[in-house]
PDB file of N, CA and C in Angstrom:
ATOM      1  N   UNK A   1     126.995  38.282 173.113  1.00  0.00           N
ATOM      2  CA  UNK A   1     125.733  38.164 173.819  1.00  0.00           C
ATOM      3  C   UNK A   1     125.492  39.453 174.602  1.00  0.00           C
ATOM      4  N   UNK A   2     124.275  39.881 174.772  1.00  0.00           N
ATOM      5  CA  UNK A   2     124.039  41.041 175.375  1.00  0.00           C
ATOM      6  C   UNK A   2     123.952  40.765 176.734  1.00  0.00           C
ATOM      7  N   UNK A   3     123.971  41.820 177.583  1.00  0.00           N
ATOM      8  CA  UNK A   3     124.063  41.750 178.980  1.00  0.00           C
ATOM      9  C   UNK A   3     123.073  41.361 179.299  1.00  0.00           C
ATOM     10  N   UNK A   4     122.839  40.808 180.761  1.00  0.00           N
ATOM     11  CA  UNK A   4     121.708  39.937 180.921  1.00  0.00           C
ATOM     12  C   UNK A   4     121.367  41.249 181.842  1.00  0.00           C
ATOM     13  N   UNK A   5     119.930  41.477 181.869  1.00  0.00           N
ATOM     14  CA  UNK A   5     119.168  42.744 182.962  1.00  0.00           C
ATOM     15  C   UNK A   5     119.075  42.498 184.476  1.00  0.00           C
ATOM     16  N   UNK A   6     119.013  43.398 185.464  1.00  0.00           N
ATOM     17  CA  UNK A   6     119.336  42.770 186.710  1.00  0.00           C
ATOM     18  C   UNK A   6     118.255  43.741 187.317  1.00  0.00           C
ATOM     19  N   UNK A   7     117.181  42.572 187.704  1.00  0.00           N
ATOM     20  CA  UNK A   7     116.086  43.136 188.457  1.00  0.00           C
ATOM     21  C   UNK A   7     115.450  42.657 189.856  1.00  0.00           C
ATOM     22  N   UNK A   8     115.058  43.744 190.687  1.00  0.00           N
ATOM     23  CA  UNK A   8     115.106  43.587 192.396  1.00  0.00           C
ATOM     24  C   UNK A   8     113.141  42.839 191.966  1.00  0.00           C
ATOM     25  N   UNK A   9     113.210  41.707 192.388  1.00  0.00           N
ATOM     26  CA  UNK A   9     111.789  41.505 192.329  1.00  0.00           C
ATOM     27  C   UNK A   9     111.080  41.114 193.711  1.00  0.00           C
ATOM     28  N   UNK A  10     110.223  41.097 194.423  1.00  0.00           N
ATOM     29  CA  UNK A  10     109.866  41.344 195.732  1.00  0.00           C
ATOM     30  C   UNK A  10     108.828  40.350 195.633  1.00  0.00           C
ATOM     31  N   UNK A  11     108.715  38.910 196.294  1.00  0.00           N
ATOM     32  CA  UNK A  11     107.925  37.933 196.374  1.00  0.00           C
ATOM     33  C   UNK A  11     107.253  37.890 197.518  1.00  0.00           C
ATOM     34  N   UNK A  12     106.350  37.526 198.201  1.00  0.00           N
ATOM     35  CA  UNK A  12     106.244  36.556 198.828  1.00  0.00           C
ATOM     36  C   UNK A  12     106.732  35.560 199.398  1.00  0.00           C
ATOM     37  N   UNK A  13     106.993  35.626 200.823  1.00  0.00           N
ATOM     38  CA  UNK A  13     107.990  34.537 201.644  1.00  0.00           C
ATOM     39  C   UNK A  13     107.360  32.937 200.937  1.00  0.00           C
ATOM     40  N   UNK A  14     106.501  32.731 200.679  1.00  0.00           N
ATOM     41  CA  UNK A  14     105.613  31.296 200.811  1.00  0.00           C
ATOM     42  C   UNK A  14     105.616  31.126 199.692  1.00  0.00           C
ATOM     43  N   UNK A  15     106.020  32.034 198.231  1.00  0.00           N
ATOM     44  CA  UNK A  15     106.118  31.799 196.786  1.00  0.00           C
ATOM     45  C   UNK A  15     107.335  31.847 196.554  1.00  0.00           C
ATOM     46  N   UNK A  16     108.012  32.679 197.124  1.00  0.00           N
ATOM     47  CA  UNK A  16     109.636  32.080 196.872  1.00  0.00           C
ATOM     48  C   UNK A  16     109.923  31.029 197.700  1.00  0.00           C
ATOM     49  N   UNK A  17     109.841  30.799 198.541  1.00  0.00           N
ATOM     50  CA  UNK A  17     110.098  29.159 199.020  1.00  0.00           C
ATOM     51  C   UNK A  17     109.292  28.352 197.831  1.00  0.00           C
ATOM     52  N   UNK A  18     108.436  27.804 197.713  1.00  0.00           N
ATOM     53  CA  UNK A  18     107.707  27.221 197.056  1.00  0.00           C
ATOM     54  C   UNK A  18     108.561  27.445 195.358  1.00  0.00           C
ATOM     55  N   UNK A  19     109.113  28.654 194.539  1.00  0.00           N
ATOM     56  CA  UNK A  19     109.682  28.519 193.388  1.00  0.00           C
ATOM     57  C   UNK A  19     111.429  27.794 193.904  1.00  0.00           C
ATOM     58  N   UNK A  20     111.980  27.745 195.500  1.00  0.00           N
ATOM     59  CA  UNK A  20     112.983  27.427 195.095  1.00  0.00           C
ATOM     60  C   UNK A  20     113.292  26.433 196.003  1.00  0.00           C
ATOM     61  N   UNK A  21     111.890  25.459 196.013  1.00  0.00           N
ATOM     62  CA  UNK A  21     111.828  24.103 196.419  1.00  0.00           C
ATOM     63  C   UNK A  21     112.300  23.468 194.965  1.00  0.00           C
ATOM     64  N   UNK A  22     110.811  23.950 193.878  1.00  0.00           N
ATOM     65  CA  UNK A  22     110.833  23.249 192.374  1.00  0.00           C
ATOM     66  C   UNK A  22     112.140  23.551 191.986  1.00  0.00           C
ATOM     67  N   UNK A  23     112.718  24.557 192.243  1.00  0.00           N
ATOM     68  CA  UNK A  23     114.473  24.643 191.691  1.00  0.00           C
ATOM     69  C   UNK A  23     115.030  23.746 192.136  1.00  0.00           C
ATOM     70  N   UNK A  24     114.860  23.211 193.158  1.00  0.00           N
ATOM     71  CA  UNK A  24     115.938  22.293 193.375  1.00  0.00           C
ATOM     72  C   UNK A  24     115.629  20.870 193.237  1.00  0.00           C
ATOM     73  N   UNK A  25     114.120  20.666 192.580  1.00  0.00           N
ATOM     74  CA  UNK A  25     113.989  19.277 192.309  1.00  0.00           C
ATOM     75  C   UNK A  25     114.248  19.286 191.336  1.00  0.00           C
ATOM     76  N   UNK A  26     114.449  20.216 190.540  1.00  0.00           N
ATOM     77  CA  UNK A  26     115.122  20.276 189.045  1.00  0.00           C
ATOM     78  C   UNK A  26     116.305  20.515 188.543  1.00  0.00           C
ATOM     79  N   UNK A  27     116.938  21.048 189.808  1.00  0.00           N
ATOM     80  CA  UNK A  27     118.307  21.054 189.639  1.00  0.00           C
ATOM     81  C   UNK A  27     118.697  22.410 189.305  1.00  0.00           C
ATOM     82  N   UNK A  28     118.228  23.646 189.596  1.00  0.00           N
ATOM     83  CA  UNK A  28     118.361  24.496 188.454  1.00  0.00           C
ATOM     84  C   UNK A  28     118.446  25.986 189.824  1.00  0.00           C
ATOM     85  N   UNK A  29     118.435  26.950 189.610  1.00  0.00           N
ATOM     86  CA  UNK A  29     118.953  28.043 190.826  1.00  0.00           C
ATOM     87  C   UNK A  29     117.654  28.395 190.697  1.00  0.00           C
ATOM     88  N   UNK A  30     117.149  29.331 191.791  1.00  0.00           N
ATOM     89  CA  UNK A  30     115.959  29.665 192.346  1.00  0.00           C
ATOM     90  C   UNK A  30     115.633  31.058 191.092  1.00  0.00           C
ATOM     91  N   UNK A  31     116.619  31.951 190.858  1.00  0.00           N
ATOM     92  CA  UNK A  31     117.109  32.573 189.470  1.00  0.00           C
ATOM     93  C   UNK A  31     116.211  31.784 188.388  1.00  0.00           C
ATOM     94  N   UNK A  32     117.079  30.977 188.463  1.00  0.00           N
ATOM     95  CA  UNK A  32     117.102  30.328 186.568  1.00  0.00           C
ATOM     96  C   UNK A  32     115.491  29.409 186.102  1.00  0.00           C
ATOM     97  N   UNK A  33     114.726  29.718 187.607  1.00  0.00           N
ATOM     98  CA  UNK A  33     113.566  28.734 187.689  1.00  0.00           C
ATOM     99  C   UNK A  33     112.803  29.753 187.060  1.00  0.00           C
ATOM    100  N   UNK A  34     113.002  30.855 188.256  1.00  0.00           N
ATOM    101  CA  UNK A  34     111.870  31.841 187.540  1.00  0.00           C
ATOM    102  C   UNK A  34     111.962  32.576 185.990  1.00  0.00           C
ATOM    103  N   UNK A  35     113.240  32.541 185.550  1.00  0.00           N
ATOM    104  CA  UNK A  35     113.438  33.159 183.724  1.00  0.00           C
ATOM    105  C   UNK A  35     112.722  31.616 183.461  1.00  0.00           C
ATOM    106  N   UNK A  36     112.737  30.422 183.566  1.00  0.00           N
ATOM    107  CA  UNK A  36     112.318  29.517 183.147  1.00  0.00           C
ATOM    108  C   UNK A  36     110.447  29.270 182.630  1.00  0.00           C
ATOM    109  N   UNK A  37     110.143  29.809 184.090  1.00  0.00           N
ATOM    110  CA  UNK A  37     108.651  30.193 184.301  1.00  0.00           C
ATOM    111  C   UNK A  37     107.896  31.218 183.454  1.00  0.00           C
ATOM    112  N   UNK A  38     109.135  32.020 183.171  1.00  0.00           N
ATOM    113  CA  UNK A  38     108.569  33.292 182.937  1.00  0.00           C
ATOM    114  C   UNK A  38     108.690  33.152 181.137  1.00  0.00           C
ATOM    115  N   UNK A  39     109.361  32.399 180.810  1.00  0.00           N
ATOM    116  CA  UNK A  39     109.772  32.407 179.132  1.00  0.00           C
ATOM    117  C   UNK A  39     108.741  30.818 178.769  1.00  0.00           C
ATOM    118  N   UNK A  40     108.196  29.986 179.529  1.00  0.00           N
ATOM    119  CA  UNK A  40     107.069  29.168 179.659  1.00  0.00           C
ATOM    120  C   UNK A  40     106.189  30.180 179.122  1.00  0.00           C
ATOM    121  N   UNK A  41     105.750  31.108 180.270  1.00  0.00           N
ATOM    122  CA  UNK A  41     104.152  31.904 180.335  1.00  0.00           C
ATOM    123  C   UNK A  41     104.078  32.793 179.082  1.00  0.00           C
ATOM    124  N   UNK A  42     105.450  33.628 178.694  1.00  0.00           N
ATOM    125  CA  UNK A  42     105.000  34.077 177.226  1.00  0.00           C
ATOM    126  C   UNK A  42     105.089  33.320 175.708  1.00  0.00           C
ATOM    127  N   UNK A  43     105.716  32.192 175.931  1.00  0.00           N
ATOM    128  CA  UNK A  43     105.600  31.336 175.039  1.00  0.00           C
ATOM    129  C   UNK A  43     103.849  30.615 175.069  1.00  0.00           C
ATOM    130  N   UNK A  44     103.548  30.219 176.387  1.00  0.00           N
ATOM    131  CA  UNK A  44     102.227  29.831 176.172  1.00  0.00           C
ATOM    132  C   UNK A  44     101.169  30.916 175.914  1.00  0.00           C
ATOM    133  N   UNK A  45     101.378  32.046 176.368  1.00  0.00           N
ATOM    134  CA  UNK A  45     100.760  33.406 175.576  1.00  0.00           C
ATOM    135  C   UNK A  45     100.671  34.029 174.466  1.00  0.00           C
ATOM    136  N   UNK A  46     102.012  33.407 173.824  1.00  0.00           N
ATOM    137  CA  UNK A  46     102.166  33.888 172.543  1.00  0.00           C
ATOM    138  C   UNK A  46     102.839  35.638 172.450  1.00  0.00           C
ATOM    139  N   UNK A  47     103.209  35.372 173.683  1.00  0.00           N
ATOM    140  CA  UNK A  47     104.104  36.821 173.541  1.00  0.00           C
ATOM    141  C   UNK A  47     105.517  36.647 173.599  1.00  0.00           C
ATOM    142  N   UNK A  48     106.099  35.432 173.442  1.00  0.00           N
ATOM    143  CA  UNK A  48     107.647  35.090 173.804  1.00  0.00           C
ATOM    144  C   UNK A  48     108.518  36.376 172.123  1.00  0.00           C
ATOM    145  N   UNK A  49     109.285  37.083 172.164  1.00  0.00           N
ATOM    146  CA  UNK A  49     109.744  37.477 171.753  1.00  0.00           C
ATOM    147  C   UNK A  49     110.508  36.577 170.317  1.00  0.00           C
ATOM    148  N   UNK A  50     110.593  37.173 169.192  1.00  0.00           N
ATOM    149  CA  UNK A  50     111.061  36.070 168.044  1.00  0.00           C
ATOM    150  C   UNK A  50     112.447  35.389 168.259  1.00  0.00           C
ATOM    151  N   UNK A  51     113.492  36.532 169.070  1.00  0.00           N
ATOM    152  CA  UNK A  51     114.728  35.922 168.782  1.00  0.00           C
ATOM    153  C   UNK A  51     115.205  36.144 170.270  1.00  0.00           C
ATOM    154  N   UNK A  52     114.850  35.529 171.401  1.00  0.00           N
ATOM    155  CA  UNK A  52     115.211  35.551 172.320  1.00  0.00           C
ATOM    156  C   UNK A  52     116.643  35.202 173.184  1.00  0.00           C
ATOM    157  N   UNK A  53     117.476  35.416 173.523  1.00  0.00           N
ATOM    158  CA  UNK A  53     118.698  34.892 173.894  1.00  0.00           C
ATOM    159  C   UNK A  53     118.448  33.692 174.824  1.00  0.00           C
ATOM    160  N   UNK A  54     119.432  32.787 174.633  1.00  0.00           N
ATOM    161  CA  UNK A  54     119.412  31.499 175.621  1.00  0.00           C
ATOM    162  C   UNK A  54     119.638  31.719 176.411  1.00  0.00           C
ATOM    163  N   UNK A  55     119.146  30.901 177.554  1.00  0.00           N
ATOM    164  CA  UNK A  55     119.249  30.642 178.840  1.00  0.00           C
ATOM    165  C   UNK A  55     120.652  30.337 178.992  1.00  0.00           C
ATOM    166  N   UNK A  56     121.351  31.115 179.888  1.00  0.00           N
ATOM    167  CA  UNK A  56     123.219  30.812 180.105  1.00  0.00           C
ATOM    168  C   UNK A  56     123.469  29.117 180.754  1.00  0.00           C
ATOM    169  N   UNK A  57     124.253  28.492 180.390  1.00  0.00           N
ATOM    170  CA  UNK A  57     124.531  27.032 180.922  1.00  0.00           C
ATOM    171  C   UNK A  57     125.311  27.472 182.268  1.00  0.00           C
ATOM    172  N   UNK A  58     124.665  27.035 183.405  1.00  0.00           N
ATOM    173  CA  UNK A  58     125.452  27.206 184.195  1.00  0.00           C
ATOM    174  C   UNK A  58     125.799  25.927 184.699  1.00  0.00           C
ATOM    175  N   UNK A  59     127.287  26.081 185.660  1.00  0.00           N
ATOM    176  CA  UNK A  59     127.994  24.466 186.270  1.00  0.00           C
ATOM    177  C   UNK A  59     128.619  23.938 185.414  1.00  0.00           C
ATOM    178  N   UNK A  60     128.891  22.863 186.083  1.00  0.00           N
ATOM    179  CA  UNK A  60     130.509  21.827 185.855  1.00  0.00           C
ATOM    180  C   UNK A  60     130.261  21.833 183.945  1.00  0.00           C
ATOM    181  N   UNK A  61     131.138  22.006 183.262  1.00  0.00           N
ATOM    182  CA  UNK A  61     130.984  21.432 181.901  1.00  0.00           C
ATOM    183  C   UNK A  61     130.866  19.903 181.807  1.00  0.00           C
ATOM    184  N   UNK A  62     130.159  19.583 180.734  1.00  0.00           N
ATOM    185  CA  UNK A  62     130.101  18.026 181.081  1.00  0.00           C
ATOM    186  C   UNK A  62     130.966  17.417 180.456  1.00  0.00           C
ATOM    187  N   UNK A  63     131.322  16.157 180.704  1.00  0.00           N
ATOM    188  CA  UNK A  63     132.903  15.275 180.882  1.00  0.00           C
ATOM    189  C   UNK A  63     132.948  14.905 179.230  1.00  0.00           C
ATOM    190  N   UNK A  64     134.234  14.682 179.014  1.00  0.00           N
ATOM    191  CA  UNK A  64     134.832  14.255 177.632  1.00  0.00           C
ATOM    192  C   UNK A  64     135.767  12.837 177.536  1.00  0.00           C
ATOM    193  N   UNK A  65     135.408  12.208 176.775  1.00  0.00           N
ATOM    194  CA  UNK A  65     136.139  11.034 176.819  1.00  0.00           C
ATOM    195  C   UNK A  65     137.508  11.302 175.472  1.00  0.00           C
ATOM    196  N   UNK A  66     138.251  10.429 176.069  1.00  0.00           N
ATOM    197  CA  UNK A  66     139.884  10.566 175.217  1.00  0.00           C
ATOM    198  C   UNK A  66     139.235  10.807 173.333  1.00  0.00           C
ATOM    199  N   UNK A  67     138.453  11.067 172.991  1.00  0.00           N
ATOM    200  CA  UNK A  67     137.975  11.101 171.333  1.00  0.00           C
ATOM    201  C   UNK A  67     137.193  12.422 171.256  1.00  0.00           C
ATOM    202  N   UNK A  68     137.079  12.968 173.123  1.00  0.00           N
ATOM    203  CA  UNK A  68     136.398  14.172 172.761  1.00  0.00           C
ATOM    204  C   UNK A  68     134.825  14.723 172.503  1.00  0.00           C
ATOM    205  N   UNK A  69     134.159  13.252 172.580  1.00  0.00           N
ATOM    206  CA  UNK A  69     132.745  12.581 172.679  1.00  0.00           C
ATOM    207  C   UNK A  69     132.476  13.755 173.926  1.00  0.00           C
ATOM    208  N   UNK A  70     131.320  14.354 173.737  1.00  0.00           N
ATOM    209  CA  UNK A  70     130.719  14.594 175.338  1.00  0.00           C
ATOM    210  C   UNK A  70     129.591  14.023 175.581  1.00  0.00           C
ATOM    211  N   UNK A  71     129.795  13.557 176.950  1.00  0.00           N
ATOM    212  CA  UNK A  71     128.710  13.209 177.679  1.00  0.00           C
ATOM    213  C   UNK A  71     129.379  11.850 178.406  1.00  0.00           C
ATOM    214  N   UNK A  72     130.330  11.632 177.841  1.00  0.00           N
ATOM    215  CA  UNK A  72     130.947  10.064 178.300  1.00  0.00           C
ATOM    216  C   UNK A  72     132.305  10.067 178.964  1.00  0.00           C
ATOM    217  N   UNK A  73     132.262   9.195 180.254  1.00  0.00           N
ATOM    218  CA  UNK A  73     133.193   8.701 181.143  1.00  0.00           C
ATOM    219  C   UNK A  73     134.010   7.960 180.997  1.00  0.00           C
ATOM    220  N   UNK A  74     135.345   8.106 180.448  1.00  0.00           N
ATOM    221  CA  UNK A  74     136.140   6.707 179.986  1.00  0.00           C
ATOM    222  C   UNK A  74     136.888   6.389 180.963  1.00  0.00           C
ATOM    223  N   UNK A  75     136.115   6.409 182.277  1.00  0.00           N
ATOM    224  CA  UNK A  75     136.566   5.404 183.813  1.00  0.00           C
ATOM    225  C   UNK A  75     135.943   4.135 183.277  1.00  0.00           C
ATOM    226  N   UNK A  76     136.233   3.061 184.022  1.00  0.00           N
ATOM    227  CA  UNK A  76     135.192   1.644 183.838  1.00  0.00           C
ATOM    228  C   UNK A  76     135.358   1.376 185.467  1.00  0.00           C
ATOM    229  N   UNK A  77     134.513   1.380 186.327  1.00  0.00           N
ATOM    230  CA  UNK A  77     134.099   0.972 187.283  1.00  0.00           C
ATOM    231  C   UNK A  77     134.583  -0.379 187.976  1.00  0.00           C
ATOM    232  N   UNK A  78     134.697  -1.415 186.960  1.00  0.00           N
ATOM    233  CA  UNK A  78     134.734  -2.472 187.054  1.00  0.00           C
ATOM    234  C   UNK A  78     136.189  -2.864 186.999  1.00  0.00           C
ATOM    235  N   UNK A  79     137.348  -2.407 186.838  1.00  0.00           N
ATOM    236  CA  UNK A  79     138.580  -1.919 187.183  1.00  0.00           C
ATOM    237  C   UNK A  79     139.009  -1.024 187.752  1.00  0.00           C
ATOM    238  N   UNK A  80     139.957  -1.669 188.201  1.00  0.00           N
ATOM    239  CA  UNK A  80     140.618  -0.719 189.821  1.00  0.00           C
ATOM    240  C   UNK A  80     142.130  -0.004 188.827  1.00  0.00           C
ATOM    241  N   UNK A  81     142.117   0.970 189.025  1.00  0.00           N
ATOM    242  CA  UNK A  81     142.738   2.062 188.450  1.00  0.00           C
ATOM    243  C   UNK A  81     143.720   2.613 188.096  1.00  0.00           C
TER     244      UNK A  81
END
């Protein structure tokens, strides 16, 4: 994967609050909102690039059950442990 570019961008106190309110009702870094926004606006423009690199997964990997399944918890709640 190619290096990701690292750029100083200069907002607005009242638009960066406001982009990293929606980050966090979405769960997502104040960062990862705006590549989000920004790969939205040229996709709805029709300028999104053909072969664009993915968005990096960031955080916890998600859980594996004893078969290796992801996405599933093989705790049961309903037994004590």
């Amino acid at each position: 994967m190619a290096e990701r570019k690292k750029i100083l961008l200069r907002l607005d106190p009242a638009v960066h609050d406001a982009v990293a309110r929606w980050a966090g009702d979405e769960l997502r870094s104040t960062n990862a909102q705006i590549e989000f926004l920004l790969r939205r606006s040229l996709t709805d423009a029709g300028r999104m690039p053909k072969n664009p690199g993915e968005i990096p997964r960031r955080g916890r990997p998600p859980k594996r059950a004893p078969g290796g399944v992801e996405g599933t918890d093989d705790t049961d709640p309903t037994q004590d442990g």
